[in-house]
N, C-alpha and C. Protein backbone atom coordinates (compact mmCIF):
# COMPACT_ATOMS: atom_id res chain seq x y z
N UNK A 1 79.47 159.29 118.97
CA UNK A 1 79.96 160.35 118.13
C UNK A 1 78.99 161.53 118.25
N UNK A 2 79.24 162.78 118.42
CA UNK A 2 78.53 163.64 118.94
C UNK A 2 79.36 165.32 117.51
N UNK A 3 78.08 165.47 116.94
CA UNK A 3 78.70 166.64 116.28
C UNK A 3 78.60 167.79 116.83
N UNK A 4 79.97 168.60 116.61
CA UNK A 4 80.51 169.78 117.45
C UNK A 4 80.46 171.14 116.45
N UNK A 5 80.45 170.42 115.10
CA UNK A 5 80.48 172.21 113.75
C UNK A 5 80.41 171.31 112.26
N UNK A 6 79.37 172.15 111.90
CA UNK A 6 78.81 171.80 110.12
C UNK A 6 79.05 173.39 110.05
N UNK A 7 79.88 172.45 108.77
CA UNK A 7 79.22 174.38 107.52
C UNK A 7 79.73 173.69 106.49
N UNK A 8 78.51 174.66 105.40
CA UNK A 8 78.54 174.30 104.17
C UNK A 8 78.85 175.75 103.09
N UNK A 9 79.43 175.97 102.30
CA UNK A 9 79.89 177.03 101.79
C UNK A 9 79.43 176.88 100.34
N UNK A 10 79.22 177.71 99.67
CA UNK A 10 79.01 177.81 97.77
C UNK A 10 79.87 177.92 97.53
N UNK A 11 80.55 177.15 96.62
CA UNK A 11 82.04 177.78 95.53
C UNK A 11 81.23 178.52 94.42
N UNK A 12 80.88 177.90 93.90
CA UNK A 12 80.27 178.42 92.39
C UNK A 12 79.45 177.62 91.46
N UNK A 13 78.62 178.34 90.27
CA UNK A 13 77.22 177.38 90.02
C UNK A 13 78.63 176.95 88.78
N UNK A 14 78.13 175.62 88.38
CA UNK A 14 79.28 175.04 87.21
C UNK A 14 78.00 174.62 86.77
N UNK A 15 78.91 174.26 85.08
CA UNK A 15 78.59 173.90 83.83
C UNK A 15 77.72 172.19 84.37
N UNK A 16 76.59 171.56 84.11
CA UNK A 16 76.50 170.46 84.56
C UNK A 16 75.68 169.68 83.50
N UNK A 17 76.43 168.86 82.96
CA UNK A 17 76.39 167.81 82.33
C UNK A 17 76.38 166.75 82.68
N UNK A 18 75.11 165.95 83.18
CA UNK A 18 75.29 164.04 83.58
C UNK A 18 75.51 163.51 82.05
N UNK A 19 76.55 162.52 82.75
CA UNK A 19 76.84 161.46 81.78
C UNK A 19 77.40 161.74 79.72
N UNK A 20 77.31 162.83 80.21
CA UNK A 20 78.19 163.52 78.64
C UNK A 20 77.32 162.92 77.23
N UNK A 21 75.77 163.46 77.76
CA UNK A 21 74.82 162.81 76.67
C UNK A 21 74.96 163.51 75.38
N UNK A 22 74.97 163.01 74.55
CA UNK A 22 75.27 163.59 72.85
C UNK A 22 73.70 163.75 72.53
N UNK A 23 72.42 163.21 72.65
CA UNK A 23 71.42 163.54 72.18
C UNK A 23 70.71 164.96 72.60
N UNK A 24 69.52 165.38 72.79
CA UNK A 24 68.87 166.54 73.02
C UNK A 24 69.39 167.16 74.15
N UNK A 25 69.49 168.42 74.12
CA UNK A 25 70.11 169.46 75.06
C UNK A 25 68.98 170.82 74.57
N UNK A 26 68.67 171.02 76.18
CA UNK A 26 67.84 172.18 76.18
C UNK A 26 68.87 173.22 75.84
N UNK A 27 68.16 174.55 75.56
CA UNK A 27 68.75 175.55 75.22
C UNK A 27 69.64 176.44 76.01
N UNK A 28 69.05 176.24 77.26
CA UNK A 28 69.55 176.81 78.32
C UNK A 28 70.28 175.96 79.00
N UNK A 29 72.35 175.71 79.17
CA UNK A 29 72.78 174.49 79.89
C UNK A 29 72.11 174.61 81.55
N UNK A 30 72.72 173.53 81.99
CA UNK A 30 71.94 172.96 82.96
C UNK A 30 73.61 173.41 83.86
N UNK A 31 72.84 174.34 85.11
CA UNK A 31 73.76 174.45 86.11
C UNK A 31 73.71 173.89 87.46
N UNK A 32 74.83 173.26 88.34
CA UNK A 32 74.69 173.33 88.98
C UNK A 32 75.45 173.96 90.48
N UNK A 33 75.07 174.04 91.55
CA UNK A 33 76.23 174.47 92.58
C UNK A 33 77.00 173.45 93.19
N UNK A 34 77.99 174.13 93.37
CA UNK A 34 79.24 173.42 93.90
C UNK A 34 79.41 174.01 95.59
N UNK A 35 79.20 172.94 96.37
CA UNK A 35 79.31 173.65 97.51
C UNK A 35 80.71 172.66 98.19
N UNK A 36 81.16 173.28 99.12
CA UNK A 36 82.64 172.66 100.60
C UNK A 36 81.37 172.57 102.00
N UNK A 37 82.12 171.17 102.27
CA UNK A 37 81.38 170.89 103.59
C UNK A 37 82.32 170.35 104.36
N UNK A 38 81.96 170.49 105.69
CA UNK A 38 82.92 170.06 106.64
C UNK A 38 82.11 170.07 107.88
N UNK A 39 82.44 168.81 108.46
CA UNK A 39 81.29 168.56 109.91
C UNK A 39 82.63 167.75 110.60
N UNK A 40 82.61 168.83 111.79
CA UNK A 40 83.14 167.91 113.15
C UNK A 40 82.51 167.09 114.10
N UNK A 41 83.26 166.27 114.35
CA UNK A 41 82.53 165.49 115.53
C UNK A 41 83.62 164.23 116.69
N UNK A 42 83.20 164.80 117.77
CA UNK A 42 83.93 164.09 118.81
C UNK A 42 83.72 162.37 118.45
N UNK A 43 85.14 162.03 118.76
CA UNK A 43 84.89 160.11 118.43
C UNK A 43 85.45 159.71 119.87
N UNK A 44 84.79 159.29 120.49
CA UNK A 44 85.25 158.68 121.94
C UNK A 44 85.75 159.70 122.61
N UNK A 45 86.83 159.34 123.40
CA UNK A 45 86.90 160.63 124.65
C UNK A 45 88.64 161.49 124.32
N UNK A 46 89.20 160.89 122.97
CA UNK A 46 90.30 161.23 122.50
C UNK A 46 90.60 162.10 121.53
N UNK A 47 89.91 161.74 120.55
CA UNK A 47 89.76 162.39 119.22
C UNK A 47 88.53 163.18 118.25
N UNK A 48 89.00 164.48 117.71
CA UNK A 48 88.34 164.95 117.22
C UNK A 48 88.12 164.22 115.46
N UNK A 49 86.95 164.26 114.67
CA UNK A 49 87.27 164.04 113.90
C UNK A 49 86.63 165.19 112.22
N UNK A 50 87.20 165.24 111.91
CA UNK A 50 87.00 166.45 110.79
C UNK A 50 86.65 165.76 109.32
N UNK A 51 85.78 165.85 108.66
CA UNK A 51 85.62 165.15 107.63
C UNK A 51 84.79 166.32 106.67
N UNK A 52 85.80 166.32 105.55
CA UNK A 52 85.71 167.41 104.16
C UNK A 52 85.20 166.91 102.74
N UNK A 53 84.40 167.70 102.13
CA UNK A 53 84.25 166.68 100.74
C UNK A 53 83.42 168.09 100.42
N UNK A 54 83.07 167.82 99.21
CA UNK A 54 82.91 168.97 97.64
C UNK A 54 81.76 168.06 97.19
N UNK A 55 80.53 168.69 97.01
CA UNK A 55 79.58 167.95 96.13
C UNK A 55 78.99 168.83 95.49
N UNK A 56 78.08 168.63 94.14
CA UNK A 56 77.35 169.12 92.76
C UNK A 56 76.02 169.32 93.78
N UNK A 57 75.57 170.26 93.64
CA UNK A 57 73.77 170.03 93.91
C UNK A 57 73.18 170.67 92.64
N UNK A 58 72.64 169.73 91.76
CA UNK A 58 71.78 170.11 90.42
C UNK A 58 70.01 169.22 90.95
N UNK A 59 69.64 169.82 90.93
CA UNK A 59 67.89 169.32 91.18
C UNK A 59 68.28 168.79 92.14
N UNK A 60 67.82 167.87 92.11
CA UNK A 60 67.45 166.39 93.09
C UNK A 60 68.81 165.58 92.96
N UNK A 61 69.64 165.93 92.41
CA UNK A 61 71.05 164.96 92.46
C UNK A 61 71.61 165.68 93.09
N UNK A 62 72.95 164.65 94.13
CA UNK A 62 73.78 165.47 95.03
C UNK A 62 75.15 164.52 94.63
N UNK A 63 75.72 164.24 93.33
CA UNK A 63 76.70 163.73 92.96
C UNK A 63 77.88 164.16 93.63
N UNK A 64 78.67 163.45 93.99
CA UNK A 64 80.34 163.68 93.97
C UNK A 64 80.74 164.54 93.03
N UNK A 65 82.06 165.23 93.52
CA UNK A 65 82.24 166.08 92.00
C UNK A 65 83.74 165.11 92.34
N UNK A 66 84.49 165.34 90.56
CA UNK A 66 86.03 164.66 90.38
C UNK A 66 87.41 165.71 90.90
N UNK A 67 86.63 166.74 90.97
CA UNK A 67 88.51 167.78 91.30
C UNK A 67 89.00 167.72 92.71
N UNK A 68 88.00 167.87 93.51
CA UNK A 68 88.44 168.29 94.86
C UNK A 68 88.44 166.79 95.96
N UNK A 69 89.33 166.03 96.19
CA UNK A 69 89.25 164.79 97.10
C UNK A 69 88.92 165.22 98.77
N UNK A 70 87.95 164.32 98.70
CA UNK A 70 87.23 164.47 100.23
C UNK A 70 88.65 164.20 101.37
N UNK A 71 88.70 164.99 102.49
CA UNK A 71 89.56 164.73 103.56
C UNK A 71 88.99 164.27 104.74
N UNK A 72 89.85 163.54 105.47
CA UNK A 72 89.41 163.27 106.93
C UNK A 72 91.09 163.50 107.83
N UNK A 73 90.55 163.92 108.42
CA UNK A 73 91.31 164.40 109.90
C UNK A 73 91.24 164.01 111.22
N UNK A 74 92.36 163.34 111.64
CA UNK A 74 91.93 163.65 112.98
C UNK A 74 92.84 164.19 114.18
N UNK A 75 92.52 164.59 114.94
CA UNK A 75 92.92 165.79 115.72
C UNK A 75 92.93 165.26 117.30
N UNK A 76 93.68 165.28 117.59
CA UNK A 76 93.46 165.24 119.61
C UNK A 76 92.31 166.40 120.52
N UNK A 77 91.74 165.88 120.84
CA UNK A 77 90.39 166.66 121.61
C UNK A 77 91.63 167.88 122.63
N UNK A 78 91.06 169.18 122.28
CA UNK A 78 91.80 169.97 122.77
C UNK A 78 90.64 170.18 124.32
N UNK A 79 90.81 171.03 125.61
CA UNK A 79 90.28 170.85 126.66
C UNK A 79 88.66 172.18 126.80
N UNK A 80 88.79 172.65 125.63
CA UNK A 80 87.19 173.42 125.64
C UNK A 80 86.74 172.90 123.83
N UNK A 81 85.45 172.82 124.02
CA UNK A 81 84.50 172.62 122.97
C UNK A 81 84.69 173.49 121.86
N UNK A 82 84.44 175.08 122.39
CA UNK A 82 84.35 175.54 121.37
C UNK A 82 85.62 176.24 120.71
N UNK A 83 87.39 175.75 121.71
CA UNK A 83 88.22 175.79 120.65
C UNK A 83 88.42 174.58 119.55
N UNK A 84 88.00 173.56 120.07
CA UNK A 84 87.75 172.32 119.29
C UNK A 84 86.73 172.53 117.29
N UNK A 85 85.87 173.74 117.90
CA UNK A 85 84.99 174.04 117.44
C UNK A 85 85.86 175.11 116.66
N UNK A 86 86.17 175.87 116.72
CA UNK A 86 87.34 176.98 116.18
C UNK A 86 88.47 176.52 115.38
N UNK A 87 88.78 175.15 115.71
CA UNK A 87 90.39 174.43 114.84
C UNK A 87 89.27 174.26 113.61
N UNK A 88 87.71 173.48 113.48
CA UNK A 88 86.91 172.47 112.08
C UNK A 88 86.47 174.10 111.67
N UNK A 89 86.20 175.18 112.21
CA UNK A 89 85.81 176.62 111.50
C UNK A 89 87.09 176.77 110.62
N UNK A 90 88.58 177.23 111.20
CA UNK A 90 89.50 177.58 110.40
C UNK A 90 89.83 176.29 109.09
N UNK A 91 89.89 175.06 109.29
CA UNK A 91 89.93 173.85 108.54
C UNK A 91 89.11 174.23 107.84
N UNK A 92 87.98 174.31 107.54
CA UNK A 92 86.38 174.52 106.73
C UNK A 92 87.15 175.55 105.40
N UNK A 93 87.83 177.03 106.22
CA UNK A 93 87.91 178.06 105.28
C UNK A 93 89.03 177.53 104.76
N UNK A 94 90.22 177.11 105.06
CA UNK A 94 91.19 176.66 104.16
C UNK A 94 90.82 175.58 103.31
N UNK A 95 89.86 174.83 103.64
CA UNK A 95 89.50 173.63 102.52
C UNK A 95 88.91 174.53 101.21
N UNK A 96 87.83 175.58 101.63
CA UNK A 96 87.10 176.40 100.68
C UNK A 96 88.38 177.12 99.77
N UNK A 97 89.68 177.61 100.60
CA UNK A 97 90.30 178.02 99.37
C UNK A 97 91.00 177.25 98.48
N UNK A 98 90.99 176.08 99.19
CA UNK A 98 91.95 175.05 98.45
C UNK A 98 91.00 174.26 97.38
N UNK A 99 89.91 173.98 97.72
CA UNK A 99 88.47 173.75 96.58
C UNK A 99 88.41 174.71 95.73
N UNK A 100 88.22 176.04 95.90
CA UNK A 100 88.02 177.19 95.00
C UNK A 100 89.66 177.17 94.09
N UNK A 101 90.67 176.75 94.36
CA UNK A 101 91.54 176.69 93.48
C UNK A 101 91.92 175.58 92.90
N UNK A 102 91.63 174.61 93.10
CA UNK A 102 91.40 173.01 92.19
C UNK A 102 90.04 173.28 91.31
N UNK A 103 89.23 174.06 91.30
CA UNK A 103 88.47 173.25 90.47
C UNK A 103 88.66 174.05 88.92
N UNK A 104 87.89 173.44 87.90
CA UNK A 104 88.80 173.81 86.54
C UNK A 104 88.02 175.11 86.00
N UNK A 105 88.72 176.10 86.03
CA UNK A 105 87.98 176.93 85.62
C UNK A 105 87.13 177.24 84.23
N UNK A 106 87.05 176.16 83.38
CA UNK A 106 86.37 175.78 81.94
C UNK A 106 84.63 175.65 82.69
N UNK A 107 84.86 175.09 83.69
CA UNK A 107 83.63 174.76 84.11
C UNK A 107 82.63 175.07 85.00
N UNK A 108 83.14 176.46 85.39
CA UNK A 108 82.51 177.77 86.52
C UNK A 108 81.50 178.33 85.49
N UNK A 109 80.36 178.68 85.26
CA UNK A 109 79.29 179.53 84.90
C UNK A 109 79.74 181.03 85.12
């Protein structure tokens, strides 16, 4: 398996609450970013494969978030690299608009 295109995009910093604690809360809530990722990569000599997912980065945690479901794709190896490379670029930006419109807007900063 050989990767062909990463990108990672910011949606927006959200409201971030672990575990919906009822005791002490600093004054200032706790934010974190919401970023879209998407990394291609050749699987044998046939198929491309595209794999999408949405994660929280608050400190040192890189949780799953619940709105946006991770995708996988796969694609027939087209005959140059970097149109191969051009199908997981355009995929990347349509995932980002389709993430930027699932997620709940109560919870954008």
């Amino acid at each position: 398996m050989r990767i062909i295109f990463e990108s990672e995009t910011e949606l927006a910093k959200c409201d971030y609450e672990t575990g919906g604690s009822q005791g002490f809360r600093y004054a200032e809530p706790d934010y974190a970013t919401l970023f879209a990722r998407t990394e291609a990569s050749l699987v044998g000599k046939k198929m491309l494969k595209i794999e999408q997912h949405c994660y929280l980065r608050g400190g040192e945690d890189l949780p799953e978030q619940p709105w946006v479901k991770p995708r996988v794709v796969l694609e027939p190896i087209l005959d140059l690299e970097e149109e191969m490379a051009e199908v997981a670029r355009r995929m990347h930006d349509l995932f980002v608009q389709i993430a930027r419109q699932q997620l709940p807007e109560q919870l954008v900063a």
